[in-house]
PDB file of N, CA and C in Angstrom:
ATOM      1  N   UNK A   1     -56.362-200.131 121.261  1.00  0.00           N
ATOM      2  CA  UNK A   1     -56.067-198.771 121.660  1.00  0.00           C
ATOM      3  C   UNK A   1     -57.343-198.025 122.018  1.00  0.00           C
ATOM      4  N   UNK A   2     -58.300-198.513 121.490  1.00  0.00           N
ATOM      5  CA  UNK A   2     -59.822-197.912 121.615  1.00  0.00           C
ATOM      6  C   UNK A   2     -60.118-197.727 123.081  1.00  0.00           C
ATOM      7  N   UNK A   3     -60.443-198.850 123.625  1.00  0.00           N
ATOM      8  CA  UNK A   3     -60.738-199.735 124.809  1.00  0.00           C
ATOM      9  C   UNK A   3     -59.576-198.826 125.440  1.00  0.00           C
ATOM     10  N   UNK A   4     -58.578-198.532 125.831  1.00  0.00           N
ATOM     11  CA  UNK A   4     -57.756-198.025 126.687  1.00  0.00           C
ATOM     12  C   UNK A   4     -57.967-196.741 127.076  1.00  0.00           C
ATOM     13  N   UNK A   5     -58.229-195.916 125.406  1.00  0.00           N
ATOM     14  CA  UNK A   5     -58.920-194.051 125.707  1.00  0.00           C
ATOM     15  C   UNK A   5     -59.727-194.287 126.007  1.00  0.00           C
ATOM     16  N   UNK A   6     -60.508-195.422 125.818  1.00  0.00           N
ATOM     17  CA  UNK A   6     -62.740-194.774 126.622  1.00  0.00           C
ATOM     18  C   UNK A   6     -62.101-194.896 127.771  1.00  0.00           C
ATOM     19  N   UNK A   7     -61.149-196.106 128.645  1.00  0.00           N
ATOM     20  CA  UNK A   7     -61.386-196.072 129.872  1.00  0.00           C
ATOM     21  C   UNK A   7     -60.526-194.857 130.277  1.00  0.00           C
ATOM     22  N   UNK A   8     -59.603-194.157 129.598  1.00  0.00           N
ATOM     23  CA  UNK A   8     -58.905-193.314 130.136  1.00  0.00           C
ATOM     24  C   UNK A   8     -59.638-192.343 129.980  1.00  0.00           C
ATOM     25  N   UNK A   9     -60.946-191.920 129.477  1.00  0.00           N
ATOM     26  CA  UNK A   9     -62.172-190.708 129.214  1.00  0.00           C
ATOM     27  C   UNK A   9     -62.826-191.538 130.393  1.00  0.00           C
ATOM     28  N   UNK A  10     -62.961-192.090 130.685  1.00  0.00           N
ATOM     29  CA  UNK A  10     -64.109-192.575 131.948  1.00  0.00           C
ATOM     30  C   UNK A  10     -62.932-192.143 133.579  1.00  0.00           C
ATOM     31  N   UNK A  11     -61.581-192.250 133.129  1.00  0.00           N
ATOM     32  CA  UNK A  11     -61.173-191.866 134.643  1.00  0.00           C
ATOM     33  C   UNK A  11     -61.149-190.474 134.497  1.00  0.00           C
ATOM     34  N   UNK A  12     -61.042-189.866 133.413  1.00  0.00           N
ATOM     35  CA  UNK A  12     -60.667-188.089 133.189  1.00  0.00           C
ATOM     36  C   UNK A  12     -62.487-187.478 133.397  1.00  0.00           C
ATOM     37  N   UNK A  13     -63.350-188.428 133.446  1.00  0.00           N
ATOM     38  CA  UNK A  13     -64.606-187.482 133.954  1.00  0.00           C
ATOM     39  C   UNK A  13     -64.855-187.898 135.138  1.00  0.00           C
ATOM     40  N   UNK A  14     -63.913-189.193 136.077  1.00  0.00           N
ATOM     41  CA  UNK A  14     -64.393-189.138 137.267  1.00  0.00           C
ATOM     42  C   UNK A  14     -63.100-188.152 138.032  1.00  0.00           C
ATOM     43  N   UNK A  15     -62.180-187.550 137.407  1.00  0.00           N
ATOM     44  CA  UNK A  15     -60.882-187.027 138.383  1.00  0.00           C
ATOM     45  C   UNK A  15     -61.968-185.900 137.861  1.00  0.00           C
ATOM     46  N   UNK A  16     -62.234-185.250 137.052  1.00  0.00           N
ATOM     47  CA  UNK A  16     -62.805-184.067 136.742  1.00  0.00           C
ATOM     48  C   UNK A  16     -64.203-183.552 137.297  1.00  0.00           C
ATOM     49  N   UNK A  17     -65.057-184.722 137.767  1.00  0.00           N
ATOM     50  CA  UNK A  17     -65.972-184.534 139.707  1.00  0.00           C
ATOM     51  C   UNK A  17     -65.462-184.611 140.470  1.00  0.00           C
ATOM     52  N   UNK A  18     -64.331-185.506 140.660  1.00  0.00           N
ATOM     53  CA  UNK A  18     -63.582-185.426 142.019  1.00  0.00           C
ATOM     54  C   UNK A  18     -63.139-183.551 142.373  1.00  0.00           C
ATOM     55  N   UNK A  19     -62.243-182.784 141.158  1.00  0.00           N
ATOM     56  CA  UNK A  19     -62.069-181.862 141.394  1.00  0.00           C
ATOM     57  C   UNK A  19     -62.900-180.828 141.562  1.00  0.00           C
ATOM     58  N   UNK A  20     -64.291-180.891 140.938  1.00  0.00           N
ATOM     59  CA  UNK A  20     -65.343-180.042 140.938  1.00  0.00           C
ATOM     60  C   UNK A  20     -65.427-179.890 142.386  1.00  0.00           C
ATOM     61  N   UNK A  21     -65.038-180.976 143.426  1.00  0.00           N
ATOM     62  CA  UNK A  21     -65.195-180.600 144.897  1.00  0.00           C
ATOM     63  C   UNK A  21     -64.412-180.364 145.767  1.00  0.00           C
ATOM     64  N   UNK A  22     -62.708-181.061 145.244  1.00  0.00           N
ATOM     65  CA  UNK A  22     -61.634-180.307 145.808  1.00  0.00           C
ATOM     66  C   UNK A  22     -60.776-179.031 145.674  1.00  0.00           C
ATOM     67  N   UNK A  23     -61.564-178.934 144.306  1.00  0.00           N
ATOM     68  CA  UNK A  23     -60.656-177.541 143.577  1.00  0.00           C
ATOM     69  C   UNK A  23     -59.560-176.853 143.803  1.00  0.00           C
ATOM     70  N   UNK A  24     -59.107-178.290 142.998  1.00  0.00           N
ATOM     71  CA  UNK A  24     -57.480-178.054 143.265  1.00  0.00           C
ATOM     72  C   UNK A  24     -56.530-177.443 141.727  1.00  0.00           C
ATOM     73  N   UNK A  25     -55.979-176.846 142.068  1.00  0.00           N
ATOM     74  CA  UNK A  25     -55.121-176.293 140.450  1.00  0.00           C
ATOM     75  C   UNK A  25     -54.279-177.298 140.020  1.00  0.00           C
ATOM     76  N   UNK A  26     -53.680-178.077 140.979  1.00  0.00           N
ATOM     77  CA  UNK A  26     -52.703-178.888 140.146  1.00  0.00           C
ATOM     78  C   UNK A  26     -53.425-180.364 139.603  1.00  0.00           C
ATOM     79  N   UNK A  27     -54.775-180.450 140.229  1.00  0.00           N
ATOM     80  CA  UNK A  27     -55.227-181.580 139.727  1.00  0.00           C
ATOM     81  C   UNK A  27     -56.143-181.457 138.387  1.00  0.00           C
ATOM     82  N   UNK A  28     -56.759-180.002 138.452  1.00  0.00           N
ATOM     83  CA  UNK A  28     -57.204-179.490 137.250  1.00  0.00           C
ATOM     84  C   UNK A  28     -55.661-179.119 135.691  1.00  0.00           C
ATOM     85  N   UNK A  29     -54.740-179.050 136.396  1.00  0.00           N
ATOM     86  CA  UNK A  29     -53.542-179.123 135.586  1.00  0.00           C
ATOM     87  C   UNK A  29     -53.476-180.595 134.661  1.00  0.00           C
ATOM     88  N   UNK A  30     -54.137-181.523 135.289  1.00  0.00           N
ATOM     89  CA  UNK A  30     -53.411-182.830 135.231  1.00  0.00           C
ATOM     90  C   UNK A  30     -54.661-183.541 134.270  1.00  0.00           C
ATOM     91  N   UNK A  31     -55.790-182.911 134.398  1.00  0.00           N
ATOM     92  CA  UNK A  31     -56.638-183.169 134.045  1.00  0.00           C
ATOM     93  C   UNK A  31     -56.789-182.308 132.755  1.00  0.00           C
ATOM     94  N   UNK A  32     -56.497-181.393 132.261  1.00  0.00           N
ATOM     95  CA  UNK A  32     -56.124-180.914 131.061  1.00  0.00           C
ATOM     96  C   UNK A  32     -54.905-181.527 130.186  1.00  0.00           C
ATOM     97  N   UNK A  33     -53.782-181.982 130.625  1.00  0.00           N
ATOM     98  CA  UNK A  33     -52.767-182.218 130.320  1.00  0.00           C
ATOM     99  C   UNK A  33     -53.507-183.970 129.773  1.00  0.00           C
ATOM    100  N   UNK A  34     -54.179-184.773 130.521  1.00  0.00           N
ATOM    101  CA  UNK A  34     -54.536-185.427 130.545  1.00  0.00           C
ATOM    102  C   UNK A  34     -55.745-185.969 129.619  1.00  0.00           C
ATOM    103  N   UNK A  35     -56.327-184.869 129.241  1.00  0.00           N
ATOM    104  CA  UNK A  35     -57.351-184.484 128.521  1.00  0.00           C
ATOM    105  C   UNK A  35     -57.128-184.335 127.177  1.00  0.00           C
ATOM    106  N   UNK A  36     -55.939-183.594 126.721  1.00  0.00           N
ATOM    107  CA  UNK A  36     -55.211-183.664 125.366  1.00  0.00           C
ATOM    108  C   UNK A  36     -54.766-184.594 125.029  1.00  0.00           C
ATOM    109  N   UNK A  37     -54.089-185.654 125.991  1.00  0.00           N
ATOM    110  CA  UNK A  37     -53.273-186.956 125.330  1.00  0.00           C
ATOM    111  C   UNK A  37     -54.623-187.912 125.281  1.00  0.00           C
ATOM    112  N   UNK A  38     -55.436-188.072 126.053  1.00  0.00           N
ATOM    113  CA  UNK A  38     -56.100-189.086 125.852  1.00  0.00           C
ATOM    114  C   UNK A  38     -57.487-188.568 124.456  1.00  0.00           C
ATOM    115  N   UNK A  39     -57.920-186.996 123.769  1.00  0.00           N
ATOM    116  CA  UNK A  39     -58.744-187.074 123.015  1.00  0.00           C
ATOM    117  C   UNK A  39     -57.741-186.945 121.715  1.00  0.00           C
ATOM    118  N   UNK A  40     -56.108-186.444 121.709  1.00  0.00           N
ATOM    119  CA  UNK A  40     -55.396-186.753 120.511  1.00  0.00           C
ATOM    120  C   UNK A  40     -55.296-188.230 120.283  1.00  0.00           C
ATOM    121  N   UNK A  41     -55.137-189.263 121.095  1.00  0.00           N
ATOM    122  CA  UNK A  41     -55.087-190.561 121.037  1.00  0.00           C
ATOM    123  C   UNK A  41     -56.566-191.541 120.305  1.00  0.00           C
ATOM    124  N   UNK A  42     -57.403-190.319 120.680  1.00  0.00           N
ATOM    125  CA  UNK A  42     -58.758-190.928 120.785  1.00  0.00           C
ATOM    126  C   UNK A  42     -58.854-190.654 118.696  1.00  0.00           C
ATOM    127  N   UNK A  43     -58.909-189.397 118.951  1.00  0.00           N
ATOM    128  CA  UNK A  43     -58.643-188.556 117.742  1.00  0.00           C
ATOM    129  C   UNK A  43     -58.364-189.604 116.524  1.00  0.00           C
ATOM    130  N   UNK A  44     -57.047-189.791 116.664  1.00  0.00           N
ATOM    131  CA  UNK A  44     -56.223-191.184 116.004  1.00  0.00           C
ATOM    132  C   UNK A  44     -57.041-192.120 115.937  1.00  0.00           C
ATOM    133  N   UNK A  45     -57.522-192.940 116.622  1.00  0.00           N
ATOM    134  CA  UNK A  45     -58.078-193.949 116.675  1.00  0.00           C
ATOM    135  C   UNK A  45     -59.279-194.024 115.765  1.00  0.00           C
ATOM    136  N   UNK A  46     -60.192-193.091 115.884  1.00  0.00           N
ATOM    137  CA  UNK A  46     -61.318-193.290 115.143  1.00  0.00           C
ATOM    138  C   UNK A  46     -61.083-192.706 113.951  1.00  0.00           C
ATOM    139  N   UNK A  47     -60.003-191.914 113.142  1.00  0.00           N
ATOM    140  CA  UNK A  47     -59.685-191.771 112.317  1.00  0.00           C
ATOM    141  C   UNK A  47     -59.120-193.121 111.314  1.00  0.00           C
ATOM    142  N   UNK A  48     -58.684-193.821 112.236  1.00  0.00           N
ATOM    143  CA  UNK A  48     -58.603-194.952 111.783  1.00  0.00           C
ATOM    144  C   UNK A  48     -59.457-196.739 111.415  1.00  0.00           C
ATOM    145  N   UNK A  49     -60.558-196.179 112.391  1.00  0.00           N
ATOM    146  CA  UNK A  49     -61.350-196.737 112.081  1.00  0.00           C
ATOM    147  C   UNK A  49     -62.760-196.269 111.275  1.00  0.00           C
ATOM    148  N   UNK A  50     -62.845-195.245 111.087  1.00  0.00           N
ATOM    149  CA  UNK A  50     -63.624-195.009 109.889  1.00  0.00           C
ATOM    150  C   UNK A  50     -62.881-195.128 108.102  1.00  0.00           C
ATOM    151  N   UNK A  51     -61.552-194.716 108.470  1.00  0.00           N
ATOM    152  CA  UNK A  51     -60.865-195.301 107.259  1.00  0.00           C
ATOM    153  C   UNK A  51     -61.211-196.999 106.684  1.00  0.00           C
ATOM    154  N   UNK A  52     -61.086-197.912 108.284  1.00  0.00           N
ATOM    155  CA  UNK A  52     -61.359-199.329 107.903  1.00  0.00           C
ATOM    156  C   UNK A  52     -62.313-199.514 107.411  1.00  0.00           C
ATOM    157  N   UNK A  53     -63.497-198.846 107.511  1.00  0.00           N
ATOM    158  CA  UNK A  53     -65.034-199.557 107.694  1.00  0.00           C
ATOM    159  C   UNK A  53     -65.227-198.820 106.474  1.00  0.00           C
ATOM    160  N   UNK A  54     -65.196-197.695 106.126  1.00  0.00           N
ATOM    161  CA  UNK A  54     -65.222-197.398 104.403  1.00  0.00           C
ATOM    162  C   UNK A  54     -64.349-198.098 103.356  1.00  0.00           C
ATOM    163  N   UNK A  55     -63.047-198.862 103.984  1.00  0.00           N
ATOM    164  CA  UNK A  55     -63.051-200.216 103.241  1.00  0.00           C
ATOM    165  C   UNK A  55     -63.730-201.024 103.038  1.00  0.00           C
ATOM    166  N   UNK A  56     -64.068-201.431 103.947  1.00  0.00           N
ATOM    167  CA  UNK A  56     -64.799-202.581 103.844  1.00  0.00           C
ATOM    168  C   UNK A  56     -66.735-202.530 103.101  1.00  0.00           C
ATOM    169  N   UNK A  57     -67.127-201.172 104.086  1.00  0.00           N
ATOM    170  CA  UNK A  57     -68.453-200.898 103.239  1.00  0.00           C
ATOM    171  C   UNK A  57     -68.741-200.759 101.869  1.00  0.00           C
ATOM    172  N   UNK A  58     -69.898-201.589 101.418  1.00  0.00           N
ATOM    173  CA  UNK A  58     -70.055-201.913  99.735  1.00  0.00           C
ATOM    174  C   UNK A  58     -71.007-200.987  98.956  1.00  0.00           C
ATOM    175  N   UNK A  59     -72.243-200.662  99.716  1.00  0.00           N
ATOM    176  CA  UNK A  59     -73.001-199.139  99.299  1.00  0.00           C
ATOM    177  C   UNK A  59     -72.249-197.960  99.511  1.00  0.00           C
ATOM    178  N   UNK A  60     -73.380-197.094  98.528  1.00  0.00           N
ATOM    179  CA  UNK A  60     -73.326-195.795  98.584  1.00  0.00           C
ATOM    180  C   UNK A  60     -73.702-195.498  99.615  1.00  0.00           C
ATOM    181  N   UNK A  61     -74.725-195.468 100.543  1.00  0.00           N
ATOM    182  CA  UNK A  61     -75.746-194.933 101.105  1.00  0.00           C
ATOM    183  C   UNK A  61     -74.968-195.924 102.415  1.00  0.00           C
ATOM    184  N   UNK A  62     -74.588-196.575 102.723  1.00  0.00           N
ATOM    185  CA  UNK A  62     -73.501-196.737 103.556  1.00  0.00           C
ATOM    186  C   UNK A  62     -71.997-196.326 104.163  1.00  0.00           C
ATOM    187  N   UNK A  63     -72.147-195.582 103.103  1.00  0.00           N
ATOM    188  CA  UNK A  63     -70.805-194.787 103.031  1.00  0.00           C
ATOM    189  C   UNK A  63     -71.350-193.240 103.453  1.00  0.00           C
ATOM    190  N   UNK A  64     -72.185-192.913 102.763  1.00  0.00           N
ATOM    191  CA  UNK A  64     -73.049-191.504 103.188  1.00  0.00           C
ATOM    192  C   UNK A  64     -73.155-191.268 104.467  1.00  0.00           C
ATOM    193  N   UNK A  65     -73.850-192.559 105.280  1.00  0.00           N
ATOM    194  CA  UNK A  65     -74.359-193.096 106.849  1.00  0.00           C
ATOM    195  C   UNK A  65     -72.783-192.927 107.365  1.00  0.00           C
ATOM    196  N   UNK A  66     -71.893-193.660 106.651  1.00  0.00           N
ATOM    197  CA  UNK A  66     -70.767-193.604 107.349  1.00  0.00           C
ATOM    198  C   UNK A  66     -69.935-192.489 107.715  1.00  0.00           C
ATOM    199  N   UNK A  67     -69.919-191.602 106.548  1.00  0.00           N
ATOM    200  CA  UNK A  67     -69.767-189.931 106.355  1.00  0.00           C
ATOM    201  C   UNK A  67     -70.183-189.412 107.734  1.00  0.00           C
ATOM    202  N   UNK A  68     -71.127-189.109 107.278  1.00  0.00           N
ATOM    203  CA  UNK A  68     -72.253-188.479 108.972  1.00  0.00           C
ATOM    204  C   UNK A  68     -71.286-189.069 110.282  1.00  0.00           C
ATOM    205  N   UNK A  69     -71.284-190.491 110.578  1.00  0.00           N
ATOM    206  CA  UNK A  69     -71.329-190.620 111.864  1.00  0.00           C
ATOM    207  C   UNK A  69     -69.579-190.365 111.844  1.00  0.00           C
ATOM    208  N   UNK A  70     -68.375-190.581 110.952  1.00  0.00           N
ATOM    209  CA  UNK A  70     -67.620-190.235 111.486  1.00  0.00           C
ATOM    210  C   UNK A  70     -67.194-188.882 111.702  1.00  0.00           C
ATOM    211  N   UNK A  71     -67.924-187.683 110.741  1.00  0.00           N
ATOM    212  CA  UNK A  71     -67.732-186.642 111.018  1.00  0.00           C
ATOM    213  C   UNK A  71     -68.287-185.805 112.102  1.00  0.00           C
ATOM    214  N   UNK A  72     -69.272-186.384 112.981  1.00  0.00           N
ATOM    215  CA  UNK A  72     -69.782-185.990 114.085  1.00  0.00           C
ATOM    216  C   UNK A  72     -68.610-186.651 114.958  1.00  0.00           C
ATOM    217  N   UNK A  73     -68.435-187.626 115.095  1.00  0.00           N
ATOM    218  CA  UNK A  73     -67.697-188.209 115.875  1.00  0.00           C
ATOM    219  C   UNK A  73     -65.642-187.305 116.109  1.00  0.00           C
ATOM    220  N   UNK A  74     -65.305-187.173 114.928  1.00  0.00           N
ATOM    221  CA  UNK A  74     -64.123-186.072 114.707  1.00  0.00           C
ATOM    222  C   UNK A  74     -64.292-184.747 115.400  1.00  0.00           C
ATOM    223  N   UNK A  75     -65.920-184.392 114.895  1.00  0.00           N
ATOM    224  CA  UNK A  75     -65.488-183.021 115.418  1.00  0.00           C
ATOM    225  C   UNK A  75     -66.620-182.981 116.918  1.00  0.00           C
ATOM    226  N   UNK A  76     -66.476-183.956 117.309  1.00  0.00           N
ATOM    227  CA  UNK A  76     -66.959-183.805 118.954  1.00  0.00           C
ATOM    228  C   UNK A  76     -65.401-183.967 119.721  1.00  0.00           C
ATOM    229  N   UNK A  77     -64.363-184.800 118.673  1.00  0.00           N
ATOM    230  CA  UNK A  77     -63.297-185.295 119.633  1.00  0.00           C
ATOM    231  C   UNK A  77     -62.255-183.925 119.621  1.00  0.00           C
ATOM    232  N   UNK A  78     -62.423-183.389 118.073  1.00  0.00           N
ATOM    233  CA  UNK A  78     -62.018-181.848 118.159  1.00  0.00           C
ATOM    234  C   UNK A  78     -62.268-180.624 119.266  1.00  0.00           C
ATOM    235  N   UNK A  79     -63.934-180.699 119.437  1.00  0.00           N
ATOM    236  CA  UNK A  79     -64.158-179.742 120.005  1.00  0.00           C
ATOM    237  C   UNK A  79     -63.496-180.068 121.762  1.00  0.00           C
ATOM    238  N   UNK A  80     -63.342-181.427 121.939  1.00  0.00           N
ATOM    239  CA  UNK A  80     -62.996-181.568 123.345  1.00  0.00           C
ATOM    240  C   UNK A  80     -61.782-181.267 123.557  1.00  0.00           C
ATOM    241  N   UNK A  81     -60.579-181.575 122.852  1.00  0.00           N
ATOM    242  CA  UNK A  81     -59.241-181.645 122.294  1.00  0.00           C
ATOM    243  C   UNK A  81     -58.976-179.680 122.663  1.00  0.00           C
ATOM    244  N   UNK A  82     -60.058-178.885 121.926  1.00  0.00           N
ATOM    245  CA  UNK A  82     -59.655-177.814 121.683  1.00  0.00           C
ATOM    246  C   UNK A  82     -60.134-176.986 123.337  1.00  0.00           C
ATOM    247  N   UNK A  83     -60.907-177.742 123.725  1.00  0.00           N
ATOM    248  CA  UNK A  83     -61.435-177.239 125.318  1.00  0.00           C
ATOM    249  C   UNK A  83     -60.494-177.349 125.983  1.00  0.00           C
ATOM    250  N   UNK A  84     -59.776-178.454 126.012  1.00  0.00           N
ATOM    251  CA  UNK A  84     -58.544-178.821 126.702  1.00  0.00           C
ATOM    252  C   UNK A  84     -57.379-178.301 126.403  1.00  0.00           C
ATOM    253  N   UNK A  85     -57.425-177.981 125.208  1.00  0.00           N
ATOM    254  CA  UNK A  85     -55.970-177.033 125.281  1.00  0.00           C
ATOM    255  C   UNK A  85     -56.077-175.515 125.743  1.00  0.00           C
ATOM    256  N   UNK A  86     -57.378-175.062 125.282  1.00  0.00           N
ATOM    257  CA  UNK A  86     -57.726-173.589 126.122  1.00  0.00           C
ATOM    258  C   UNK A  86     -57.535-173.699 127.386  1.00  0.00           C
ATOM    259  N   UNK A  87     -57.544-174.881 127.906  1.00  0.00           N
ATOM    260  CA  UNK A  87     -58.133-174.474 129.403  1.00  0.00           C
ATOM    261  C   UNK A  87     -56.807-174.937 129.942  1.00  0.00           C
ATOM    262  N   UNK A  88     -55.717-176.110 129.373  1.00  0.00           N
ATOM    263  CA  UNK A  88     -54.214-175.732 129.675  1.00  0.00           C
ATOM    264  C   UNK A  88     -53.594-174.308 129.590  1.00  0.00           C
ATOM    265  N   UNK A  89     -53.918-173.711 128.572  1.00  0.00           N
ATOM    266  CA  UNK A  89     -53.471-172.552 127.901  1.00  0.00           C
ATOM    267  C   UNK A  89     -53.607-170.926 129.000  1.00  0.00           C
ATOM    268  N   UNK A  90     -54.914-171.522 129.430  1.00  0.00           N
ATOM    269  CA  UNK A  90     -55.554-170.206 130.822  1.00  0.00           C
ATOM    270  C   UNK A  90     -55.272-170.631 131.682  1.00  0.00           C
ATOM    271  N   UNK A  91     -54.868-172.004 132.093  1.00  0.00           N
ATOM    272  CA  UNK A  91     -54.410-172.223 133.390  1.00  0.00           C
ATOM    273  C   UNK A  91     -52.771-171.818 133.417  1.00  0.00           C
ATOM    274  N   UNK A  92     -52.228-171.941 132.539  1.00  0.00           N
ATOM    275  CA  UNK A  92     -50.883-171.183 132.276  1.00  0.00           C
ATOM    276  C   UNK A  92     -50.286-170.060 132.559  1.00  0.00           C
ATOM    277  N   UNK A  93     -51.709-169.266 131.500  1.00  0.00           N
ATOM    278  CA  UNK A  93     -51.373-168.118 131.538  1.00  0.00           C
ATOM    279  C   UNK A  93     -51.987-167.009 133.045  1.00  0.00           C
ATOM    280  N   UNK A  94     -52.409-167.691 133.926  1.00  0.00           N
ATOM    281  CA  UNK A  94     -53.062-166.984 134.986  1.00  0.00           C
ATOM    282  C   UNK A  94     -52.078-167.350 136.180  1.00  0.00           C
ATOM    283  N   UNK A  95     -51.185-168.761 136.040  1.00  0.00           N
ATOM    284  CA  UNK A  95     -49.778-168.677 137.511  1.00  0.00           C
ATOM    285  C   UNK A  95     -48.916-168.007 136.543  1.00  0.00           C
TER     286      UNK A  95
END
């Protein structure tokens, strides 16, 4: 499932230059809409894999390391998640 959101984050930042030059509303629509399913999906995913790997990890200080990187990692996928719904939300509310 991993492998499927990066590539679906690698087509949502090339439709998202494409539009920077066609500037189009319904493709910027699609690209928000698009933007939520693929960083809630993403979201999931690494939630689930930091669950695994703190199974499996046997230190403290591995787990600490592990702390850090998944909580940067959550709340970068948050902050994108939450860009994307604002910017569904104003594209809404402005047609």
């Amino acid at each position: 499932m991993g492998a499927f959101m990066m590539m679906g984050l690698l087509g949502l930042i090339i439709a998202s230059v494409v539009n920077m030059f066609l500037i189009s509303s319904m493709l910027q629509w699609m690209v928000s809409i698009g933007g939520v399913v693929i960083f809630t999906g993403l979201t999931a995913y690494q939630v689930q894999t930091i669950k695994e790997t703190y199974a499996e990890s046997a230190g403290a200080e591995a787990n600490d390391k592990l702390a850090v990187w998944g909580a940067l990692t959550l709340y970068l996928s948050f902050i994108n998640l939450f860009q994307f719904i604002l910017e569904l939300t104003g594209t809404m509310r402005r047609n």
